[in-house]
Protein backbone atom coordinates (compact mmCIF):
# COMPACT_ATOMS: atom_id res chain seq x y z
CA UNK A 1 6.09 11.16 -5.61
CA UNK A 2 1.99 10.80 -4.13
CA UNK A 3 2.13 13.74 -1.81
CA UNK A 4 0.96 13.11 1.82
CA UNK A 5 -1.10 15.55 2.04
CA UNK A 6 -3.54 14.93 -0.98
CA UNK A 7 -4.25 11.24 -0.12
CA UNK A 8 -6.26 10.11 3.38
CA UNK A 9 -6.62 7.36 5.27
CA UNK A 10 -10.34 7.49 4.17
CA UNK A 11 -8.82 7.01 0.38
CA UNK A 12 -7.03 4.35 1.08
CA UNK A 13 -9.31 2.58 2.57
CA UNK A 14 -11.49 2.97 0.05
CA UNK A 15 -8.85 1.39 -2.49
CA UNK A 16 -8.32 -1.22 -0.16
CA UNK A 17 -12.33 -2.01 -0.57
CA UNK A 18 -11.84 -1.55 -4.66
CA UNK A 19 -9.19 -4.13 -4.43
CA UNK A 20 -10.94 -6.65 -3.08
CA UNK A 21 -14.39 -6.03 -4.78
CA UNK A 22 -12.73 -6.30 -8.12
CA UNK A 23 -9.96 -8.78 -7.38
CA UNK A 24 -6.32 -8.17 -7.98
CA UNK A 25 -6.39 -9.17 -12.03
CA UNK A 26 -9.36 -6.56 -12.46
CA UNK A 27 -8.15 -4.09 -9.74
CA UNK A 28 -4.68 -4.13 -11.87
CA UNK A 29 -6.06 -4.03 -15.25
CA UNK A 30 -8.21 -1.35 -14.56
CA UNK A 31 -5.78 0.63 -11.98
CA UNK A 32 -2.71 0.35 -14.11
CA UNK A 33 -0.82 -1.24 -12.22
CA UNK A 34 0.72 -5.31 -11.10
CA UNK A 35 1.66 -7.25 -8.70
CA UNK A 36 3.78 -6.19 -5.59
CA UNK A 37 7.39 -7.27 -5.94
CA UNK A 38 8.92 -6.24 -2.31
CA UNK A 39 6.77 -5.10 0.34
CA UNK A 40 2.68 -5.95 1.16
CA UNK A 41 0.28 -3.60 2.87
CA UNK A 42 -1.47 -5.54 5.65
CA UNK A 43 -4.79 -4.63 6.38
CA UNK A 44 -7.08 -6.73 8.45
CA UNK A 45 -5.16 -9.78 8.10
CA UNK A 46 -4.95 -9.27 4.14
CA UNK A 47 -2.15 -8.58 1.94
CA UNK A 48 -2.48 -5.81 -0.86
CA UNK A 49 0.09 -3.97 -2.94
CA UNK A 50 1.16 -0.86 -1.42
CA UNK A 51 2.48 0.93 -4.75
CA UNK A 52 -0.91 -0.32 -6.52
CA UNK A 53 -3.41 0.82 -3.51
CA UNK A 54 -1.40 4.11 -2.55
CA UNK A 55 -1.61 5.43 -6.43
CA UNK A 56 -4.98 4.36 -6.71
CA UNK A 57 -6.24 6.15 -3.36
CA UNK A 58 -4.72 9.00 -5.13
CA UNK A 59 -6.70 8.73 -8.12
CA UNK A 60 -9.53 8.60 -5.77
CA UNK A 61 -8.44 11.46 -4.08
CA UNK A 62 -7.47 13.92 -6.80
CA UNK A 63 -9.20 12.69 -9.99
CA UNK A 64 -5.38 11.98 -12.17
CA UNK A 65 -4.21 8.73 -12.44
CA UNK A 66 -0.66 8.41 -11.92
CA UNK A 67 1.43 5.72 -13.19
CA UNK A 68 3.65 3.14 -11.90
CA UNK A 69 6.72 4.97 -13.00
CA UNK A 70 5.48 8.58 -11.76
CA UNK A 71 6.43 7.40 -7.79
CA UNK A 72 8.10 4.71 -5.86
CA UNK A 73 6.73 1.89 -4.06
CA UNK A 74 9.11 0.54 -1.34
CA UNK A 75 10.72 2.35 1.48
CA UNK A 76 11.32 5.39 0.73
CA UNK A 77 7.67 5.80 -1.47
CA UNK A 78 4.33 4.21 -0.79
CA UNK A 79 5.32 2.17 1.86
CA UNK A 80 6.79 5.27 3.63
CA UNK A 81 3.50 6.97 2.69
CA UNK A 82 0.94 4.83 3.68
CA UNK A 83 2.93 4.09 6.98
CA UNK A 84 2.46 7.60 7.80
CA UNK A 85 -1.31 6.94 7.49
CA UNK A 86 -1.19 4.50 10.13
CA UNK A 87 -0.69 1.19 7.96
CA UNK A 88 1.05 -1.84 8.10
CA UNK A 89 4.27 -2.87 5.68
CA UNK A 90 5.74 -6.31 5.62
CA UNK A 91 8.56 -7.95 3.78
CA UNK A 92 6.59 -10.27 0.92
CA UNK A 93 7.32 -13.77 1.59
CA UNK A 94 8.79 -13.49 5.05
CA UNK A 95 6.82 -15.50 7.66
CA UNK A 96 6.18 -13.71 10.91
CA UNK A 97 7.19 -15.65 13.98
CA UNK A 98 5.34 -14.71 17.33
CA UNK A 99 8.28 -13.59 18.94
CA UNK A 100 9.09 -11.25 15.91
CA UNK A 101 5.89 -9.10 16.48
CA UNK A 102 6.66 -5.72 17.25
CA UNK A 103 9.97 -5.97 15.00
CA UNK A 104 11.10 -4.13 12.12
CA UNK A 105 9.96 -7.27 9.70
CA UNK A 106 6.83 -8.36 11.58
CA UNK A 107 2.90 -7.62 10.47
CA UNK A 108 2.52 -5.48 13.35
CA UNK A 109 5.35 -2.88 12.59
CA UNK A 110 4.76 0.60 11.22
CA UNK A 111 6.39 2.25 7.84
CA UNK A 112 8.49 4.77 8.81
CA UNK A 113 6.83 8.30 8.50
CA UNK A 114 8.29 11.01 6.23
């Protein structure tokens, strides 16, 4: 598990901007990691991976590289995390209707916090 407390909001960001300087094929091959499966990270109106940016903030953050298997990505990992830093989660695929902002599902909802 990415602890809490060795990754910033300032790290993630900064994984966010890695991302979309390098694109996702590049960010992925060079990251270690792929494609989000479940959830999405909104930022800004974009969608990133939340597994992929969270472990890569880390590696930012600490210098070790952690690998998809070393932490989870969905609810209960680096959604839950990254939540807690005051980000966005929402369910890949699902369109958000206006009168579903502010739900559990929507773009505007927050990951639960640890």
């Amino acid at each position: 598990m990415v602890a809490r407390d060795r990754v910033t909001r300032a790290d993630v960001l900064r994984a966010i901007r890695e991302y979309d300087r390098l694109g996702p094929e590049r960010f992925f091959s060079e990251h270690g990691f792929a494609p989000t499966t479940t959830y999405e990270l909104v930022w800004e109106k974009r969608r990133y991976p939340p597994k992929a940016i969270l472990g890569t903030a880390y590696e930012f953050a600490t210098d070790q590289r952690l690998g998809s298997s070393d932490f989870e990505g969905g609810k209960t990992g680096a959604v839950r995390v990254l939540g807690q830093l005051g980000f966005t989660d929402d369910h890949r695929g699902k369109a958000v209707l206006p009168h579903e902002r502010g739900s559990p599902r929507s773009d505007n909802y927050r990951a639960a916090a640890i």
